[in-house]
PDB file of N, CA and C in Angstrom:
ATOM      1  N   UNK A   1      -1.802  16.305   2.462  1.00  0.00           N
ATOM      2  CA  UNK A   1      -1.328  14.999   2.035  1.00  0.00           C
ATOM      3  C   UNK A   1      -2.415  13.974   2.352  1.00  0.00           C
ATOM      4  N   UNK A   2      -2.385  12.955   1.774  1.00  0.00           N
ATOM      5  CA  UNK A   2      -3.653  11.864   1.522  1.00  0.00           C
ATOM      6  C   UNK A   2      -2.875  10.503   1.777  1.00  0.00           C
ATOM      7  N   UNK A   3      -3.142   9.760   2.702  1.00  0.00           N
ATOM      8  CA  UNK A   3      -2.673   8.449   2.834  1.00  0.00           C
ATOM      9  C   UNK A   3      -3.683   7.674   2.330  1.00  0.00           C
ATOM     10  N   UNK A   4      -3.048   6.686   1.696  1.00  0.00           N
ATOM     11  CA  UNK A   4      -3.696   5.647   1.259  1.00  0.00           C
ATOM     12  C   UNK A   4      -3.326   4.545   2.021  1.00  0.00           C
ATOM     13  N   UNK A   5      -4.171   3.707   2.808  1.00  0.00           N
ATOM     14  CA  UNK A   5      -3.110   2.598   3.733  1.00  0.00           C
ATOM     15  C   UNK A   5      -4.256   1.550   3.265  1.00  0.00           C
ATOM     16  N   UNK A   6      -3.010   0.503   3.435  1.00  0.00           N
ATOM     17  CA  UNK A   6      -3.710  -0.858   3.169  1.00  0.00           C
ATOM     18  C   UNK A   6      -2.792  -2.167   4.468  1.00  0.00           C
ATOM     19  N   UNK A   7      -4.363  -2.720   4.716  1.00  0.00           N
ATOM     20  CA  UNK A   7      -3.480  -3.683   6.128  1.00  0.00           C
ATOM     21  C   UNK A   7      -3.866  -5.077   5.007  1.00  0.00           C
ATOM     22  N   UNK A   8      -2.868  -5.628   6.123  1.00  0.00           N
ATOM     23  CA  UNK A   8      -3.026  -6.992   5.513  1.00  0.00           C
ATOM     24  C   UNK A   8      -2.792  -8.382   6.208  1.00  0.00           C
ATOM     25  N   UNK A   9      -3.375  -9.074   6.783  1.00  0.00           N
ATOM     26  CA  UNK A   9      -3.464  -9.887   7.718  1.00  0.00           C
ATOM     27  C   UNK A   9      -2.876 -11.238   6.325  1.00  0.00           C
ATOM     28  N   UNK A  10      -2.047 -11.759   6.766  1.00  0.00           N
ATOM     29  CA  UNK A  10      -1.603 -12.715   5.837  1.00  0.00           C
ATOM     30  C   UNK A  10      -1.131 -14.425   6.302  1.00  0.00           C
ATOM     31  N   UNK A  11      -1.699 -15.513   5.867  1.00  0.00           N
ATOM     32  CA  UNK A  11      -1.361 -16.804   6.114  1.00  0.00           C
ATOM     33  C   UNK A  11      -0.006 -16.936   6.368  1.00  0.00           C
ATOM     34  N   UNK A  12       0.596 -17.538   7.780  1.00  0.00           N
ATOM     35  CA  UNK A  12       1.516 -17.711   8.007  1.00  0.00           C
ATOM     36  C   UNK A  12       2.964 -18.570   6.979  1.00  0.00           C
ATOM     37  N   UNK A  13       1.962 -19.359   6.110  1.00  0.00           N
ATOM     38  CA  UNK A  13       3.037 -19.702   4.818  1.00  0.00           C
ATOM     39  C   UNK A  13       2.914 -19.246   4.062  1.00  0.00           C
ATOM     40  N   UNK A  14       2.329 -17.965   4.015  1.00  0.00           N
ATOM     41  CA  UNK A  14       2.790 -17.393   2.576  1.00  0.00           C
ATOM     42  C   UNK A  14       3.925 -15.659   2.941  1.00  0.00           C
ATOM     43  N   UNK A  15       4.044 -15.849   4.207  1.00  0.00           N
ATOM     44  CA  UNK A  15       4.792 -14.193   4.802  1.00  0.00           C
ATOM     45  C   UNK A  15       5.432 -14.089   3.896  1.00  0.00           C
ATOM     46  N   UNK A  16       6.358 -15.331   3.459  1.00  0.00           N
ATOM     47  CA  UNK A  16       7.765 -14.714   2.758  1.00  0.00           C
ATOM     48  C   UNK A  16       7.736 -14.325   1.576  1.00  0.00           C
ATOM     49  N   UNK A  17       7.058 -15.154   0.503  1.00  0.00           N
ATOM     50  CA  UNK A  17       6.626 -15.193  -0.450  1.00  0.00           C
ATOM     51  C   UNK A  17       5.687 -13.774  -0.755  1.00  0.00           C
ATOM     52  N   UNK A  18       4.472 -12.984  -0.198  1.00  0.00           N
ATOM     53  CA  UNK A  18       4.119 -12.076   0.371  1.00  0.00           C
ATOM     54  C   UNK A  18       5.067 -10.738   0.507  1.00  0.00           C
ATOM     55  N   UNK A  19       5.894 -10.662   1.448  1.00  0.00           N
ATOM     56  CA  UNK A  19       7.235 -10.097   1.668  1.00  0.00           C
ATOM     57  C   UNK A  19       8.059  -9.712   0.415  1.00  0.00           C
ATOM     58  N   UNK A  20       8.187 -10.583  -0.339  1.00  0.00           N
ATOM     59  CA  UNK A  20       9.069 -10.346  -1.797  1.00  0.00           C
ATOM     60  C   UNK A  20       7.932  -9.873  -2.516  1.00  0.00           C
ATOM     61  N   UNK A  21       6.956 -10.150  -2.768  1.00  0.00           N
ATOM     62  CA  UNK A  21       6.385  -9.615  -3.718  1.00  0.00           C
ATOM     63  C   UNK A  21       5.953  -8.411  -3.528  1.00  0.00           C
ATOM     64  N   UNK A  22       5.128  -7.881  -2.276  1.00  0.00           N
ATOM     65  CA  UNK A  22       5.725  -6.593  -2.101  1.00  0.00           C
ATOM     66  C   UNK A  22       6.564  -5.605  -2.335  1.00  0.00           C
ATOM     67  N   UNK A  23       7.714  -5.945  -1.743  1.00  0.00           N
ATOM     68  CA  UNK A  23       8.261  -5.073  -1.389  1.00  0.00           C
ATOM     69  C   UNK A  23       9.908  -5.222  -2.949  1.00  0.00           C
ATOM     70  N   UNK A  24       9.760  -6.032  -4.166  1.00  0.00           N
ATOM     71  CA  UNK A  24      10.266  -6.318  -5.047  1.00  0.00           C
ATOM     72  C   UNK A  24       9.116  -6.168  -6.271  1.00  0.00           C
ATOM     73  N   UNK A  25       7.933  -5.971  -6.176  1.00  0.00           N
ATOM     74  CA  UNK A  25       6.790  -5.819  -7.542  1.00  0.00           C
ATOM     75  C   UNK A  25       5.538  -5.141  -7.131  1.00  0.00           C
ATOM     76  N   UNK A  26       5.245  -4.871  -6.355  1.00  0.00           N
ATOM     77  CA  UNK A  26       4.018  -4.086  -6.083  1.00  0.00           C
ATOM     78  C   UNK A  26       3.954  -3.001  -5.611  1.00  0.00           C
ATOM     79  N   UNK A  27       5.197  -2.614  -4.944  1.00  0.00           N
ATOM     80  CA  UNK A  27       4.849  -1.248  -3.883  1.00  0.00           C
ATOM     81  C   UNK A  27       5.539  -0.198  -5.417  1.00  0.00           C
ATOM     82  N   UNK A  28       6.237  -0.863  -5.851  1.00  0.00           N
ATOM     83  CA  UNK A  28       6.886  -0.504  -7.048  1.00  0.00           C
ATOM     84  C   UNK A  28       5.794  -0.021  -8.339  1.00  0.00           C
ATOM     85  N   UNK A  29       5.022  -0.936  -8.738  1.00  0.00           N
ATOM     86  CA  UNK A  29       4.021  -0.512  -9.801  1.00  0.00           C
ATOM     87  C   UNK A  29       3.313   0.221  -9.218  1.00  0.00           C
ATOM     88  N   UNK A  30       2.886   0.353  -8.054  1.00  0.00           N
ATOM     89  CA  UNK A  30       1.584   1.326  -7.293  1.00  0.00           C
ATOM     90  C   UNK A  30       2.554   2.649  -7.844  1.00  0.00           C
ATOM     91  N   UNK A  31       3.711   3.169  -7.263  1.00  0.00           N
ATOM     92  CA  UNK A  31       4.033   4.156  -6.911  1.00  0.00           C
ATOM     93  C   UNK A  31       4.639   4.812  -8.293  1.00  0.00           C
ATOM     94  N   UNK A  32       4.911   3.912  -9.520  1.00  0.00           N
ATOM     95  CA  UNK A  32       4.848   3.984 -11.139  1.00  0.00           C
ATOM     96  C   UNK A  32       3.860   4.643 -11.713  1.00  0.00           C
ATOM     97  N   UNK A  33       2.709   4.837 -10.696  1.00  0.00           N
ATOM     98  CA  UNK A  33       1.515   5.089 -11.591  1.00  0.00           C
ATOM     99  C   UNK A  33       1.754   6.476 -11.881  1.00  0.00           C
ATOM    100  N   UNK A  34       2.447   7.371 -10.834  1.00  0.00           N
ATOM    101  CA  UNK A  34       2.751   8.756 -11.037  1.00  0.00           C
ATOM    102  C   UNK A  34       1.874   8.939 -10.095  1.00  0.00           C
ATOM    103  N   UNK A  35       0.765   8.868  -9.474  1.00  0.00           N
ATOM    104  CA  UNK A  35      -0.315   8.962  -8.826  1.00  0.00           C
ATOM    105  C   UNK A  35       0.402   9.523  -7.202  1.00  0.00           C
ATOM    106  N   UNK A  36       1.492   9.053  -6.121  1.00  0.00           N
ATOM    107  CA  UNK A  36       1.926   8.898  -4.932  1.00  0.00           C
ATOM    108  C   UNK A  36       3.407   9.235  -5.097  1.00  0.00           C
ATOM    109  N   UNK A  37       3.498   9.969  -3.841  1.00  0.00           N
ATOM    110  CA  UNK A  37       4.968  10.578  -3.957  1.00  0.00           C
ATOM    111  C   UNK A  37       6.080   9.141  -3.333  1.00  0.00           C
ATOM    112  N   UNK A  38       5.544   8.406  -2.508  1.00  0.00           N
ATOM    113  CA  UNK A  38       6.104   7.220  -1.395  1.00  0.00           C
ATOM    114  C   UNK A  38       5.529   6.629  -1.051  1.00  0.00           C
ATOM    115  N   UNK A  39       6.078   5.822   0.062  1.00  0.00           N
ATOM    116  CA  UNK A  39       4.954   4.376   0.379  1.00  0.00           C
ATOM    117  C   UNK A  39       5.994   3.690   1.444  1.00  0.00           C
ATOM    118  N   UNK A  40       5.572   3.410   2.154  1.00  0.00           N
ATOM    119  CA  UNK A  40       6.214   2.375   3.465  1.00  0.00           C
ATOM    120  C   UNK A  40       5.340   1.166   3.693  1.00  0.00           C
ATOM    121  N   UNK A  41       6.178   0.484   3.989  1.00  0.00           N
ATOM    122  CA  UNK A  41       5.374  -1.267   4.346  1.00  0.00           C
ATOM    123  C   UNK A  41       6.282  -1.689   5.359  1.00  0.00           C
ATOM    124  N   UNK A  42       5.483  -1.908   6.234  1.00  0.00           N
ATOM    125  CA  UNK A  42       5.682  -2.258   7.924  1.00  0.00           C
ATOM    126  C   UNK A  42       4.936  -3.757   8.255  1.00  0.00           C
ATOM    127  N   UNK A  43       5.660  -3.894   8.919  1.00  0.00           N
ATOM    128  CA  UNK A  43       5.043  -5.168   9.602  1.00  0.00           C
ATOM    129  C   UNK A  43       5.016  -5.224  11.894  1.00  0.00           C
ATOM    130  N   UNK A  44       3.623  -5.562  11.779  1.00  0.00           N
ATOM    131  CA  UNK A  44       3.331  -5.403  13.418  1.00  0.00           C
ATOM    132  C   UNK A  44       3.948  -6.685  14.304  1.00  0.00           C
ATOM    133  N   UNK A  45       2.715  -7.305  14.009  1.00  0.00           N
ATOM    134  CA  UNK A  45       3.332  -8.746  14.027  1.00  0.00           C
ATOM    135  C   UNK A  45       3.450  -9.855  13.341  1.00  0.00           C
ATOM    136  N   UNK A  46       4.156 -11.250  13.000  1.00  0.00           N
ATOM    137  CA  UNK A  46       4.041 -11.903  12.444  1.00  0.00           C
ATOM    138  C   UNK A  46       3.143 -12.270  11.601  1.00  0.00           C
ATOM    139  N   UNK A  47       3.023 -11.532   9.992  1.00  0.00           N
ATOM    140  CA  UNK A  47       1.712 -12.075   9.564  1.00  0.00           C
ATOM    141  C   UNK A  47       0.727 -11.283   9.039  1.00  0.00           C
ATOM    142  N   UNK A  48       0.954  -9.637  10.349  1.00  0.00           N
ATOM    143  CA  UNK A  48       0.138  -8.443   9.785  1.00  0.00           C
ATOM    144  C   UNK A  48       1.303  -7.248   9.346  1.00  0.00           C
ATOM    145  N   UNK A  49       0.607  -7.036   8.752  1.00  0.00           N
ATOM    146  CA  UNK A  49       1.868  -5.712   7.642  1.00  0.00           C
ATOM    147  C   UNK A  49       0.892  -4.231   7.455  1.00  0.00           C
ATOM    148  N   UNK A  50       1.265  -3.391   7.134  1.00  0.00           N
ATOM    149  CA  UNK A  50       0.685  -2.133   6.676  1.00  0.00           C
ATOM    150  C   UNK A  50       1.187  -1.770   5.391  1.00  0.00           C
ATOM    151  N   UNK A  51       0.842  -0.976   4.375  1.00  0.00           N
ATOM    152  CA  UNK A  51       1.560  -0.670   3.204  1.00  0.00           C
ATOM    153  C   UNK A  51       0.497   1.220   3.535  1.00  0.00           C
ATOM    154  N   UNK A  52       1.558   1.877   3.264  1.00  0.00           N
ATOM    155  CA  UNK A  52       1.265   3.199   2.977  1.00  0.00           C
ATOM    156  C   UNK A  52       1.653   3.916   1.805  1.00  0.00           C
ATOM    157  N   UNK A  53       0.798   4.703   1.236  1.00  0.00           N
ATOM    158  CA  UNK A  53       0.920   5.487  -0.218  1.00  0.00           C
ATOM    159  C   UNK A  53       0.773   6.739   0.173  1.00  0.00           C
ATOM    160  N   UNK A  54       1.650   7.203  -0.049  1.00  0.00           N
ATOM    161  CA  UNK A  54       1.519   8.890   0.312  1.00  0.00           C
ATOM    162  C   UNK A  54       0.785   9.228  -0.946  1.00  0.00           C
ATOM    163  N   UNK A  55      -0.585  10.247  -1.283  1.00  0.00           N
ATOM    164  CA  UNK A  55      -0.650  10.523  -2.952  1.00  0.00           C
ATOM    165  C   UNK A  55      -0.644  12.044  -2.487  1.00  0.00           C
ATOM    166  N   UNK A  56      -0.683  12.622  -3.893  1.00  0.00           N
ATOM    167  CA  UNK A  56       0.016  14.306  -3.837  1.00  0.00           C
ATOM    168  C   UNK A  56      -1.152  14.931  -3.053  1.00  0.00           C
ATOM    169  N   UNK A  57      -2.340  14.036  -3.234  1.00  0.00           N
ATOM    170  CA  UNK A  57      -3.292  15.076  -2.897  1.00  0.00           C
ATOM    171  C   UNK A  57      -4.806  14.032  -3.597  1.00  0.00           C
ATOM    172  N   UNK A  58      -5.711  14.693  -2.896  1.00  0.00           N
ATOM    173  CA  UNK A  58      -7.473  14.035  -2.830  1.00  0.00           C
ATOM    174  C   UNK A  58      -7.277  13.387  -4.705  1.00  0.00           C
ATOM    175  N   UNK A  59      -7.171  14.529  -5.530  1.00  0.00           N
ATOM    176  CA  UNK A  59      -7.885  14.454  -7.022  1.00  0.00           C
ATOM    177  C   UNK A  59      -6.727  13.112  -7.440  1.00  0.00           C
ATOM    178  N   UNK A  60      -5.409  13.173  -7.143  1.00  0.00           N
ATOM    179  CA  UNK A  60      -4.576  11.690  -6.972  1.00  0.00           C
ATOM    180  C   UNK A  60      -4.820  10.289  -6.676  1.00  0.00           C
ATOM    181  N   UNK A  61      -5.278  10.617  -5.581  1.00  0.00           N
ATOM    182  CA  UNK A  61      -5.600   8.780  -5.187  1.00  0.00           C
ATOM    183  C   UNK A  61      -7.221   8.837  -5.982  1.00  0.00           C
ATOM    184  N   UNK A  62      -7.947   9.588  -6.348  1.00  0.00           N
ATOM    185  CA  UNK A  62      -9.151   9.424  -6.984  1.00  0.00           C
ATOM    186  C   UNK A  62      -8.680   8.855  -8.245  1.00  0.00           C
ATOM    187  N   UNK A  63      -8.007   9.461  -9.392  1.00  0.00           N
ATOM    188  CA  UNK A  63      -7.618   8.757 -10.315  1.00  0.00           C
ATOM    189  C   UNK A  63      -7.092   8.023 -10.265  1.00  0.00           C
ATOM    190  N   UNK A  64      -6.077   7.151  -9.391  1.00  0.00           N
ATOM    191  CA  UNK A  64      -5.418   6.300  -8.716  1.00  0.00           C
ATOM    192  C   UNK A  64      -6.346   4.799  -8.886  1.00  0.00           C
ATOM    193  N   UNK A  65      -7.903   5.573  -8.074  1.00  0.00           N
ATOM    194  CA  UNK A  65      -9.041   4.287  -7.488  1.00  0.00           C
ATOM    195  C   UNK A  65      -9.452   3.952  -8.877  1.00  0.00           C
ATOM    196  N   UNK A  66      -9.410   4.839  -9.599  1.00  0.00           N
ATOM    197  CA  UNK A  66     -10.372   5.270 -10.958  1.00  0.00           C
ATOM    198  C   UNK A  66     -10.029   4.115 -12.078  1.00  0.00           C
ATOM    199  N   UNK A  67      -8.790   4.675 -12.394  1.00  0.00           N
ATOM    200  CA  UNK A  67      -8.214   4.285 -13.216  1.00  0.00           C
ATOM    201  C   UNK A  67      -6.422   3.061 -13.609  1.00  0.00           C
ATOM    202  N   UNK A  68      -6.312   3.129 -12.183  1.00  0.00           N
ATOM    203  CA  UNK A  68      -5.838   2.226 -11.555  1.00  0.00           C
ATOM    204  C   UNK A  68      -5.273   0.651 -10.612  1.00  0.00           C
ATOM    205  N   UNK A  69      -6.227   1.184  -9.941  1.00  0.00           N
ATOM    206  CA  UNK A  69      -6.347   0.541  -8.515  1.00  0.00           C
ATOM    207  C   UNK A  69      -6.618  -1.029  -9.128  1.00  0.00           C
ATOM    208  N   UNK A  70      -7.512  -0.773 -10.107  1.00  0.00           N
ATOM    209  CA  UNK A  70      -8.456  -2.794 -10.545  1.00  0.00           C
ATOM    210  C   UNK A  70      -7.440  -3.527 -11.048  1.00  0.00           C
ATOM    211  N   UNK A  71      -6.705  -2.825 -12.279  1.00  0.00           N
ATOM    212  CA  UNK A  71      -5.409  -3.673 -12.362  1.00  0.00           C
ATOM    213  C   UNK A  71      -4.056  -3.969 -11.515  1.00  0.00           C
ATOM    214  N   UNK A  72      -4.085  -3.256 -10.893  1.00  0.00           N
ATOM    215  CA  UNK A  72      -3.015  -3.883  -9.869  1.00  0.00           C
ATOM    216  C   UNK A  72      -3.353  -4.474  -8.806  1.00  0.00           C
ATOM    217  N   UNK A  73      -5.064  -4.672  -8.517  1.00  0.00           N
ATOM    218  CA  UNK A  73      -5.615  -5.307  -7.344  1.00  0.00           C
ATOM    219  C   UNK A  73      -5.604  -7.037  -7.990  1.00  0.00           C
ATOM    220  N   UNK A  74      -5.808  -6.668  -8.860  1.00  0.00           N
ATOM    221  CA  UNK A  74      -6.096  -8.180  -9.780  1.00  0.00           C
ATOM    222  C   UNK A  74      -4.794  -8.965 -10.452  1.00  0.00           C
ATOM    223  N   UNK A  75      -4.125  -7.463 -10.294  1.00  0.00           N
ATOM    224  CA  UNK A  75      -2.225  -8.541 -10.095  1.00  0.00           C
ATOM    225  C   UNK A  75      -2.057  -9.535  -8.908  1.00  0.00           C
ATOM    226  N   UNK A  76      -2.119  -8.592  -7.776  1.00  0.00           N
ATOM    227  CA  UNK A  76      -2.006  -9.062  -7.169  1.00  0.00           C
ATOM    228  C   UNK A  76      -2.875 -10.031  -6.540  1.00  0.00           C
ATOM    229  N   UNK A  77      -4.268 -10.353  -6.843  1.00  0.00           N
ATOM    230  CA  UNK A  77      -5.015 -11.185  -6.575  1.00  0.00           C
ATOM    231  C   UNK A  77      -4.960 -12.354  -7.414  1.00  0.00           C
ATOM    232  N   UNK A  78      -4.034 -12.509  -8.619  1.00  0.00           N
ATOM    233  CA  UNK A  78      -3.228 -13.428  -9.493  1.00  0.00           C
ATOM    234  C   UNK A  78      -2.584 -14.338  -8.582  1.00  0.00           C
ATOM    235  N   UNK A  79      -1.932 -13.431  -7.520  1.00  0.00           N
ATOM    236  CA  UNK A  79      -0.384 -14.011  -7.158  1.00  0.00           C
ATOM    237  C   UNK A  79      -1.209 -14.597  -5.826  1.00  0.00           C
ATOM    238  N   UNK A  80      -2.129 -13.699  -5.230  1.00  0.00           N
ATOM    239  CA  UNK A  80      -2.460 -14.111  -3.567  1.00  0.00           C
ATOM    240  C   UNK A  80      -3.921 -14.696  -4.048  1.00  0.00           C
ATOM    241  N   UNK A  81      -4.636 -15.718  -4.669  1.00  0.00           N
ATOM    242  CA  UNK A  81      -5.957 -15.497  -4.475  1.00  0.00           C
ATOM    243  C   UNK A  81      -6.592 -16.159  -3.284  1.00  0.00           C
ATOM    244  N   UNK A  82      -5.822 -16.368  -2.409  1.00  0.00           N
ATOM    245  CA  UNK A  82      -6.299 -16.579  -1.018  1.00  0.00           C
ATOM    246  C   UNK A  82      -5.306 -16.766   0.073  1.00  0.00           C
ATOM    247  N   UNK A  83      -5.342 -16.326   1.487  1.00  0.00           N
ATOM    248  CA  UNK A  83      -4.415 -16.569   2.342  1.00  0.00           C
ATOM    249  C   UNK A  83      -4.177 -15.310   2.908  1.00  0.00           C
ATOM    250  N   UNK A  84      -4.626 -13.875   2.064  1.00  0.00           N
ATOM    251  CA  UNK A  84      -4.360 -12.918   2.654  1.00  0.00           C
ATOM    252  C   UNK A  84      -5.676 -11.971   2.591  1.00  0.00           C
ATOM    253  N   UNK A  85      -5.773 -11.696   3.453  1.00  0.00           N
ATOM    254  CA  UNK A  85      -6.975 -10.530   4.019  1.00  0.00           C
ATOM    255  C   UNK A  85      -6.586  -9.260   4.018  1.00  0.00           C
ATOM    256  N   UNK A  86      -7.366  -8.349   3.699  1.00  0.00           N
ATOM    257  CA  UNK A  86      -7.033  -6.976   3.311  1.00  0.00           C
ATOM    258  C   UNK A  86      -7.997  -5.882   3.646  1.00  0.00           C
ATOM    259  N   UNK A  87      -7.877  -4.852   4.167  1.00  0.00           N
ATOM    260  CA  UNK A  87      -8.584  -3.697   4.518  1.00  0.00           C
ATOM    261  C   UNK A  87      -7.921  -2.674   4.003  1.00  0.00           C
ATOM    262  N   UNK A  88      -9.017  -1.625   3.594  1.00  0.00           N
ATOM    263  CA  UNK A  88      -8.318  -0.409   3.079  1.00  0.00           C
ATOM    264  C   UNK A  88      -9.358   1.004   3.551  1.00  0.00           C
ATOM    265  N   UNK A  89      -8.050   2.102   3.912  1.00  0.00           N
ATOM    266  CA  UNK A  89      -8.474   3.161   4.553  1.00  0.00           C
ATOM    267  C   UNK A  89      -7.825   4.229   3.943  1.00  0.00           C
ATOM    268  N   UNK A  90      -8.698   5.004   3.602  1.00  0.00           N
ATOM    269  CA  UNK A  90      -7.827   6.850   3.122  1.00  0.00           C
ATOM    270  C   UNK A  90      -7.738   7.722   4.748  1.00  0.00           C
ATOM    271  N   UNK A  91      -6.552   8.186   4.428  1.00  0.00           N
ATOM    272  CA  UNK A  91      -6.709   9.213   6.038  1.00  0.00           C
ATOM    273  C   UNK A  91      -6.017  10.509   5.302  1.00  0.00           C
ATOM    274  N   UNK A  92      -6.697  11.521   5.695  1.00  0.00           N
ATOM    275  CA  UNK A  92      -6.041  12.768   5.207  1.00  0.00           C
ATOM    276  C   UNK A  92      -5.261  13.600   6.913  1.00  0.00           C
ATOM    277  N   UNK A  93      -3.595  13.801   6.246  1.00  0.00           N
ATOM    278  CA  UNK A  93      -2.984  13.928   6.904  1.00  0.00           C
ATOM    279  C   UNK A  93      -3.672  15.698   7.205  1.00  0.00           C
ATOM    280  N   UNK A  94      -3.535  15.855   8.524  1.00  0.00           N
ATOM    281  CA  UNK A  94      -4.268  17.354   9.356  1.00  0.00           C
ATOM    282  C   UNK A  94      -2.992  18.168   9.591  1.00  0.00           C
ATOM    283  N   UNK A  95      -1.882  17.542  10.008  1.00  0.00           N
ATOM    284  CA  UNK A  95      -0.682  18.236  10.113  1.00  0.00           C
ATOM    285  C   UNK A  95       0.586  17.478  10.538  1.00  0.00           C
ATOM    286  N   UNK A  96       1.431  17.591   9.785  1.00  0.00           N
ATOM    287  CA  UNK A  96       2.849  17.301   9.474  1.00  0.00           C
ATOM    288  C   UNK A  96       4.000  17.476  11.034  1.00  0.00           C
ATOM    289  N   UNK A  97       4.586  16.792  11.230  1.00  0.00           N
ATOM    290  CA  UNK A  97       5.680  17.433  12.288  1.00  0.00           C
ATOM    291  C   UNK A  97       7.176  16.597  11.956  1.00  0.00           C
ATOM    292  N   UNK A  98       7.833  17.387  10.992  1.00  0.00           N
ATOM    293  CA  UNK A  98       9.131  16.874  11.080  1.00  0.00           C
ATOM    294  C   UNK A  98       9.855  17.156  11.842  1.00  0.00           C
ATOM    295  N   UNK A  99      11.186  16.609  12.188  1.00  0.00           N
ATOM    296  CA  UNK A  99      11.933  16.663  13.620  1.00  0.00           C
ATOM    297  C   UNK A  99      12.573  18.010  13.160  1.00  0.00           C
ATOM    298  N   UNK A 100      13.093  18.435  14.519  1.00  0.00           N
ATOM    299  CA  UNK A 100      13.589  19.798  14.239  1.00  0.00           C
ATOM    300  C   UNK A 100      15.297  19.429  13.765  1.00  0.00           C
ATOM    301  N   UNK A 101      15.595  20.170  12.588  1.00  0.00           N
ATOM    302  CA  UNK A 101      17.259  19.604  12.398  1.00  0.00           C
ATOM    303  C   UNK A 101      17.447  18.427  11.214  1.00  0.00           C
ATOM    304  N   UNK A 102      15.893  18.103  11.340  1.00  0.00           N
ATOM    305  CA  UNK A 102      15.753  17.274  10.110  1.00  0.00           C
ATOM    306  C   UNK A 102      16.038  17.744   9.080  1.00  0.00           C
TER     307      UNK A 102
END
């Protein structure tokens, strides 16, 4: 499995605004693409958030970056073009541990 994570350090007036659009239009079209099985969006503290994309696998999030990624970066850089800071990291998951009973 292949995580796709994206942080996001975000201006304190725009959390909410931020918050909805997320988690009501974006985590939504990412995961439309067919590209990612899921996705979680967390928040640490006030302001910083995580968004995770599970994709099926390496050749996934490649077509994902490929053929993807610019238009929905540029959606959303429509809606945010400043106030929020962003880093992005692939981590390939090494091994799985679901709870036992799960």
């Amino acid at each position: 499995m292949i995580t796709y994570e994206i942080t996001a350090q975000v201006r304190p007036d725009l959390t909410k605004e931020y918050e909805a659009y997320m988690r009501n239009r974006h985590i939504d079209d990412v995961l439309a693409t067919g590209f990612f099985g899921s996705a979680s969006f967390s928040r640490s503290t006030e302001g910083r958030y995580r968004i995770r994309y599970y994709a099926f696998d390496q050749a996934s999030l490649d077509r994902y970056l490929r053929e993807r990624a610019d238009e929905l970066r540029k959606h959303f850089s429509d809606h945010f073009p400043e106030g929020v800071e962003l880093t992005r990291e692939n981590w390939t998951v090494i091994q799985y541990w679901p709870a036992k009973g799960a």
